[in-house]
PDB file of N, CA and C in Angstrom:
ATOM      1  N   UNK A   1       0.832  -1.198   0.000  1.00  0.00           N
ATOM      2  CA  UNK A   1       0.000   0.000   0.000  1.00  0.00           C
ATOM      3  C   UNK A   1       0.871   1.254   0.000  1.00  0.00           C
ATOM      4  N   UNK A   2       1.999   1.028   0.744  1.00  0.00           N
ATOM      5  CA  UNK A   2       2.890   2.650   0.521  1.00  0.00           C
ATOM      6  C   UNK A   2       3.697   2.388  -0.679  1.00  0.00           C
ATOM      7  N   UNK A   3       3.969   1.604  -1.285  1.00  0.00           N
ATOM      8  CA  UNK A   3       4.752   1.592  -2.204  1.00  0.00           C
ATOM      9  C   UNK A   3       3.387   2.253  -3.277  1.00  0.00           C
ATOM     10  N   UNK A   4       2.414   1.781  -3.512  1.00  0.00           N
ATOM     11  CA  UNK A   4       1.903   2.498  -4.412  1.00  0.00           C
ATOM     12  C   UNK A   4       1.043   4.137  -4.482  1.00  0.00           C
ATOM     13  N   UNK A   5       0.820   4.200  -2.588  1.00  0.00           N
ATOM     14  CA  UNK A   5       0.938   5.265  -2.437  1.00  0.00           C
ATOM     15  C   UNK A   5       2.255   6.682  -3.071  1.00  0.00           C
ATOM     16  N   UNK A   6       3.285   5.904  -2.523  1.00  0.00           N
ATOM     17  CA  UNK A   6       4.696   6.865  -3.725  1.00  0.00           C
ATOM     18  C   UNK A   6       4.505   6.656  -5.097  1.00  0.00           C
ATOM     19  N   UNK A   7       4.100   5.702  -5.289  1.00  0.00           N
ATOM     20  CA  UNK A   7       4.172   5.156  -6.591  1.00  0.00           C
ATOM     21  C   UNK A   7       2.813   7.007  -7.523  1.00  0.00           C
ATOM     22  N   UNK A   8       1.810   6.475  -6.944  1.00  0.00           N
ATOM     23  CA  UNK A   8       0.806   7.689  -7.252  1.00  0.00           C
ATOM     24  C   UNK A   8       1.470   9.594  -6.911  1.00  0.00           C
ATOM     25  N   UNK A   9       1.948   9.695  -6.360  1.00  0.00           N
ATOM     26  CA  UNK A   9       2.123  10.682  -5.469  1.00  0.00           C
ATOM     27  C   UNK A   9       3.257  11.255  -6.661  1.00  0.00           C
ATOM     28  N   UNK A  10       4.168  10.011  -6.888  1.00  0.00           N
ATOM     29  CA  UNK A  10       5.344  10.912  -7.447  1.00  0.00           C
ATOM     30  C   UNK A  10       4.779  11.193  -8.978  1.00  0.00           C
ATOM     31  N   UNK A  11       3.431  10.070  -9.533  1.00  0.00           N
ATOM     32  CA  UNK A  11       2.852  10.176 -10.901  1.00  0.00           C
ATOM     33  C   UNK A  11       2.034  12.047 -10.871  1.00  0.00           C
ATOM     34  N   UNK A  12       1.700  12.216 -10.030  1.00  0.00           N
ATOM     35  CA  UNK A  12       0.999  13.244  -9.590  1.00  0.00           C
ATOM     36  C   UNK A  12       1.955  14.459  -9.853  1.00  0.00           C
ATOM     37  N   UNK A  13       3.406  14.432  -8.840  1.00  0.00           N
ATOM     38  CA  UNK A  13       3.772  15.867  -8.614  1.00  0.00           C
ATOM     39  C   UNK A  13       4.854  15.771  -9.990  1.00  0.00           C
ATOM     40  N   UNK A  14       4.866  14.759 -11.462  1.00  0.00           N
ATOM     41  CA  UNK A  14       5.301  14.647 -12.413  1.00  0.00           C
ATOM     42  C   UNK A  14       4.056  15.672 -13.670  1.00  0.00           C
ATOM     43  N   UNK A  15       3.267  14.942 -13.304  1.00  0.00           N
ATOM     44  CA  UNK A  15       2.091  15.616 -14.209  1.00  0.00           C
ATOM     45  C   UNK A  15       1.985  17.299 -14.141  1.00  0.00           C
ATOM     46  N   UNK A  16       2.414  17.361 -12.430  1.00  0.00           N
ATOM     47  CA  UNK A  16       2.172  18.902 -12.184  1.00  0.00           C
ATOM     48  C   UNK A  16       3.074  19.730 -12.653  1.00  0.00           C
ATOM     49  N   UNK A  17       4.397  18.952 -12.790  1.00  0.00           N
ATOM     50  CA  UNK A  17       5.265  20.137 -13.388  1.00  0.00           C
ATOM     51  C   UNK A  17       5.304  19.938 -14.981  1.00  0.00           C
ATOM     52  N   UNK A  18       5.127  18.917 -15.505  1.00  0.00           N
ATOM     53  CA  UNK A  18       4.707  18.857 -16.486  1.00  0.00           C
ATOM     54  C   UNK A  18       3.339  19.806 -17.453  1.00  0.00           C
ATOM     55  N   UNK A  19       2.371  20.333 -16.376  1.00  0.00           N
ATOM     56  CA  UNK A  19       1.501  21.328 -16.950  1.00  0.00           C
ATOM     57  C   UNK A  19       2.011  22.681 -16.639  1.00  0.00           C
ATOM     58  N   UNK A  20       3.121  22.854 -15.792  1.00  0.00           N
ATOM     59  CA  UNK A  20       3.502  23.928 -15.361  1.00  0.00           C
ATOM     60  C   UNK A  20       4.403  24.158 -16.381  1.00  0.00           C
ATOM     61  N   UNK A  21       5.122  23.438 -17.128  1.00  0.00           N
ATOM     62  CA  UNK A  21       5.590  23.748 -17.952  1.00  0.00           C
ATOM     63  C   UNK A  21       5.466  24.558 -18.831  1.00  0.00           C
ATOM     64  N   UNK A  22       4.115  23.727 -19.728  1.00  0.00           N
ATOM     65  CA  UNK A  22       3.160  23.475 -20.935  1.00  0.00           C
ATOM     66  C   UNK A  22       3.088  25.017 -21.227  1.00  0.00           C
ATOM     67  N   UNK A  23       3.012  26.300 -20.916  1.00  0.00           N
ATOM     68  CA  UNK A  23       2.718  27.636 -21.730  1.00  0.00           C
ATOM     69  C   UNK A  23       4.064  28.028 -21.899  1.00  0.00           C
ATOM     70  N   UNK A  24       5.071  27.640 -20.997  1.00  0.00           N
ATOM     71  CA  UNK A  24       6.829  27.612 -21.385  1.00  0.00           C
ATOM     72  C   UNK A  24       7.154  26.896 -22.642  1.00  0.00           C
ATOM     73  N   UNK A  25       6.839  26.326 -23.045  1.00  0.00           N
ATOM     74  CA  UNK A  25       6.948  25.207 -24.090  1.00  0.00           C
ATOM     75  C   UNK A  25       6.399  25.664 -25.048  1.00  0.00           C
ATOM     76  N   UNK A  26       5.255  26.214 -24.663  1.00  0.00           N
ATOM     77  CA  UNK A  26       4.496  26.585 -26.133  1.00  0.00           C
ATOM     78  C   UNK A  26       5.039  27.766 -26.450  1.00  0.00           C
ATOM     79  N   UNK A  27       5.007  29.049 -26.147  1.00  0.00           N
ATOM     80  CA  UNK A  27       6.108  30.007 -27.151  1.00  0.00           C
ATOM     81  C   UNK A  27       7.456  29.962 -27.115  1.00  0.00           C
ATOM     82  N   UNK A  28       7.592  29.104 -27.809  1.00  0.00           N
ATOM     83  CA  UNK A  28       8.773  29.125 -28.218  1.00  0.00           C
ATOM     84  C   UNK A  28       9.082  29.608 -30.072  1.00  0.00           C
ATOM     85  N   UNK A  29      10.321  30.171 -29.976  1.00  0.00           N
ATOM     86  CA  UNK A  29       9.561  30.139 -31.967  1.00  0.00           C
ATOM     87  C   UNK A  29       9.473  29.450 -32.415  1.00  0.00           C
ATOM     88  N   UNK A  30       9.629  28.251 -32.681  1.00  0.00           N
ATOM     89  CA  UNK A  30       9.521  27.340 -33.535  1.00  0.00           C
ATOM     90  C   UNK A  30       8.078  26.863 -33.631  1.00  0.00           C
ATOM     91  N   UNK A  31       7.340  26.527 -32.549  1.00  0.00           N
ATOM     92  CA  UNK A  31       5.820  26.887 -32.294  1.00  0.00           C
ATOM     93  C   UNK A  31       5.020  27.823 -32.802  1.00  0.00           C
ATOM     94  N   UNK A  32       5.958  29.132 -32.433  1.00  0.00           N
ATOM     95  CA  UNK A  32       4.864  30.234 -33.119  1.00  0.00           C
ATOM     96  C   UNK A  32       5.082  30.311 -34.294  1.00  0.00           C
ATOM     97  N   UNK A  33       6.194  29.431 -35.028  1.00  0.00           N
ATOM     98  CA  UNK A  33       6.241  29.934 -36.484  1.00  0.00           C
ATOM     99  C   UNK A  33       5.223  29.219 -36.855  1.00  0.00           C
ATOM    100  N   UNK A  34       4.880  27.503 -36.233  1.00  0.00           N
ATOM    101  CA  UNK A  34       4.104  26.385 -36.527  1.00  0.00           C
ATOM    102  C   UNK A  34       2.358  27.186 -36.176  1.00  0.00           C
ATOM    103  N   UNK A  35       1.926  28.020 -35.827  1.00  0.00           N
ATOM    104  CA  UNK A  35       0.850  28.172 -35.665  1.00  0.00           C
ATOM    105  C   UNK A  35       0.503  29.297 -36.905  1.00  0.00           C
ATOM    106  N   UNK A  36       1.709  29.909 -37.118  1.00  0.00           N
ATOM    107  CA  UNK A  36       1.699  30.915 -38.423  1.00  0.00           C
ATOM    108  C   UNK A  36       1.386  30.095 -39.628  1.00  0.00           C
ATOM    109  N   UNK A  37       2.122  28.622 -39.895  1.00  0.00           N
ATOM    110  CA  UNK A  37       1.751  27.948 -40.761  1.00  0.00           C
ATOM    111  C   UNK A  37       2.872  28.413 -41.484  1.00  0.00           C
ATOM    112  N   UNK A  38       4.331  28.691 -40.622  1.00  0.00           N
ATOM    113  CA  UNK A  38       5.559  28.965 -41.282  1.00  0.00           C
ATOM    114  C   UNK A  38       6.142  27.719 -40.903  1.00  0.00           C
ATOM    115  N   UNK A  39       7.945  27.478 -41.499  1.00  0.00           N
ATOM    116  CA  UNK A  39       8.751  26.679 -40.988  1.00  0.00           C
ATOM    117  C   UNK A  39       9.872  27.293 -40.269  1.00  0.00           C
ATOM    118  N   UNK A  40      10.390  26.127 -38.782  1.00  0.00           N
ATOM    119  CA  UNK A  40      11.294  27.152 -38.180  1.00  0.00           C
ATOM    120  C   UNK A  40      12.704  26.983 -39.099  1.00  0.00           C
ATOM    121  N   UNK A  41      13.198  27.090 -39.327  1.00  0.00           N
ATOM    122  CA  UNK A  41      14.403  26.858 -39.697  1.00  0.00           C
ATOM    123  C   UNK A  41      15.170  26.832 -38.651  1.00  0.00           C
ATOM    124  N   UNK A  42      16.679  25.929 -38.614  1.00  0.00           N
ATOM    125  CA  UNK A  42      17.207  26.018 -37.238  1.00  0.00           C
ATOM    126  C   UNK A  42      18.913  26.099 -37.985  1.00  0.00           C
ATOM    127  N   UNK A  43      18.377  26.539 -39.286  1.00  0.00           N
ATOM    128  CA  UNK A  43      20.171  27.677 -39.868  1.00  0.00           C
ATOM    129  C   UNK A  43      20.065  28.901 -39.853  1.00  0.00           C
ATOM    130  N   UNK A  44      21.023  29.715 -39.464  1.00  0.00           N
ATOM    131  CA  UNK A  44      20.766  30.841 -38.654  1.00  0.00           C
ATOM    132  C   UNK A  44      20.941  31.613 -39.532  1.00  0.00           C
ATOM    133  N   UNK A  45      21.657  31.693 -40.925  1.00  0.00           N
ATOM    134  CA  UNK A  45      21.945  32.701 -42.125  1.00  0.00           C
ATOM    135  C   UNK A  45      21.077  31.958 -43.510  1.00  0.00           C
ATOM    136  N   UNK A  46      19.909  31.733 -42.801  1.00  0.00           N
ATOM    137  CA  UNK A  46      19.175  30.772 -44.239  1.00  0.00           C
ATOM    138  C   UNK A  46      18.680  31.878 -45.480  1.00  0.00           C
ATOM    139  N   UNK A  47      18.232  33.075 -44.980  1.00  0.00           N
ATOM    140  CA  UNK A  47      17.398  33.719 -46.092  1.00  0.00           C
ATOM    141  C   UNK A  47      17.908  35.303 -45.782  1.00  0.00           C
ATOM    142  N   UNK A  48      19.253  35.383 -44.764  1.00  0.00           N
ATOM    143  CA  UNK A  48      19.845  36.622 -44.721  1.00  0.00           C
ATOM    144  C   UNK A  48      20.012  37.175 -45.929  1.00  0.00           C
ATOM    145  N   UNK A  49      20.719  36.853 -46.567  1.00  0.00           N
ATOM    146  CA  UNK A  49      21.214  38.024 -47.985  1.00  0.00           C
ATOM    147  C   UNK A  49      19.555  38.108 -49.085  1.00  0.00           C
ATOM    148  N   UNK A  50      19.271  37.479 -48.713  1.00  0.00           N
ATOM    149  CA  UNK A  50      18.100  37.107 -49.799  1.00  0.00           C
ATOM    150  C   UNK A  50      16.969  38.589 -49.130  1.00  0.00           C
ATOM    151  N   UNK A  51      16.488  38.403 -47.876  1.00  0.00           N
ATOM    152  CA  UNK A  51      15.702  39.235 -47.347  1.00  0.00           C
ATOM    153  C   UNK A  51      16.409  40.849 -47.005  1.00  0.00           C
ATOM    154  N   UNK A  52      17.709  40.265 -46.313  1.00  0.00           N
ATOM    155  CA  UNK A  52      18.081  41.708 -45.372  1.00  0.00           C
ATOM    156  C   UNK A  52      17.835  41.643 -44.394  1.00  0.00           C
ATOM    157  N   UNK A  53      17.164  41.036 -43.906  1.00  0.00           N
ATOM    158  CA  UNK A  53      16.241  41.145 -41.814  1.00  0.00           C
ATOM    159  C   UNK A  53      16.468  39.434 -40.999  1.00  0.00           C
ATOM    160  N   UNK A  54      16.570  40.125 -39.970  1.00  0.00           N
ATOM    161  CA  UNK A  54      16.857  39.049 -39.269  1.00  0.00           C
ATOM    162  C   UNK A  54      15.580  38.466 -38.905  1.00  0.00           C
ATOM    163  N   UNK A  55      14.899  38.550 -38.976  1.00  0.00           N
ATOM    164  CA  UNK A  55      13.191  37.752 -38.382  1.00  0.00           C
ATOM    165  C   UNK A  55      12.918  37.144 -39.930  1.00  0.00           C
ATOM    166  N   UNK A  56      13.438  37.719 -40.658  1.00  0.00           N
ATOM    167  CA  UNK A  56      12.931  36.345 -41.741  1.00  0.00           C
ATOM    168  C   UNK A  56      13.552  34.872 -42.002  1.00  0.00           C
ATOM    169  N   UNK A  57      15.298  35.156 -41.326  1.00  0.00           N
ATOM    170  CA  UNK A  57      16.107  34.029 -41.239  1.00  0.00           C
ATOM    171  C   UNK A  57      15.114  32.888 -40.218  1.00  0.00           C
ATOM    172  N   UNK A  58      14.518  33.289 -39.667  1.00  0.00           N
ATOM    173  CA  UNK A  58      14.047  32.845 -38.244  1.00  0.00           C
ATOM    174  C   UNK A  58      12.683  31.982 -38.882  1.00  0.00           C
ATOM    175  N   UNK A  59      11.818  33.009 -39.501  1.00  0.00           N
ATOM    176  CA  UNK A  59      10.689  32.439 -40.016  1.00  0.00           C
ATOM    177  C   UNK A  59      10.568  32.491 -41.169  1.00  0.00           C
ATOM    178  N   UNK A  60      11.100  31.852 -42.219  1.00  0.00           N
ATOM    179  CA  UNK A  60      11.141  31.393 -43.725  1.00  0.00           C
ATOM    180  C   UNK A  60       9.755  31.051 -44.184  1.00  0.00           C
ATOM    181  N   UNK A  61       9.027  31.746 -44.996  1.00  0.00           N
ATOM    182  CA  UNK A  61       7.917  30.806 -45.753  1.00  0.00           C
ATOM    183  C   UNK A  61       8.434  29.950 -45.916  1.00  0.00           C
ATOM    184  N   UNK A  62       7.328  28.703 -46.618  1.00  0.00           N
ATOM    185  CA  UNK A  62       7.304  27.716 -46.990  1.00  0.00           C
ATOM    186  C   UNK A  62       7.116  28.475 -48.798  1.00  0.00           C
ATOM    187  N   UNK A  63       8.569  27.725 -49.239  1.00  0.00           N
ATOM    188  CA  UNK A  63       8.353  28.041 -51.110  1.00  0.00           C
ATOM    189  C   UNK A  63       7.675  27.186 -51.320  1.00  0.00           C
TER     190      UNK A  63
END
């Protein structure tokens, strides 16, 4: 009975930081590019010379 008492307890205070997480997690850019219905790119000089701006390296349309 105490073993599954810990057993529950530690499933519990896992879940909790796990939702405490969850709005940390979600803006992130790569997320917000994914809700834009952009791609993140994760090369950091992808569309520099092409655009000029640094927020487009970041969030590239999809050609």
């Amino acid at each position: 009975m105490r073993n599954a008492f810990r057993t529950l307890s530690f499933v519990l205070v896992l879940l909790t930081l796990a939702a405490s997480a969850a709005p940390a997690v979600a803006d992130t850019p790569a997320s917000k590019a994914m809700r834009k219905g952009q791609r993140y790119t994760h090369r950091p000089y992808y569309k520099q010379y092409r655009h000029g701006k640094v927020w487009n390296l970041l969030f590239a349309r999809k050609s």
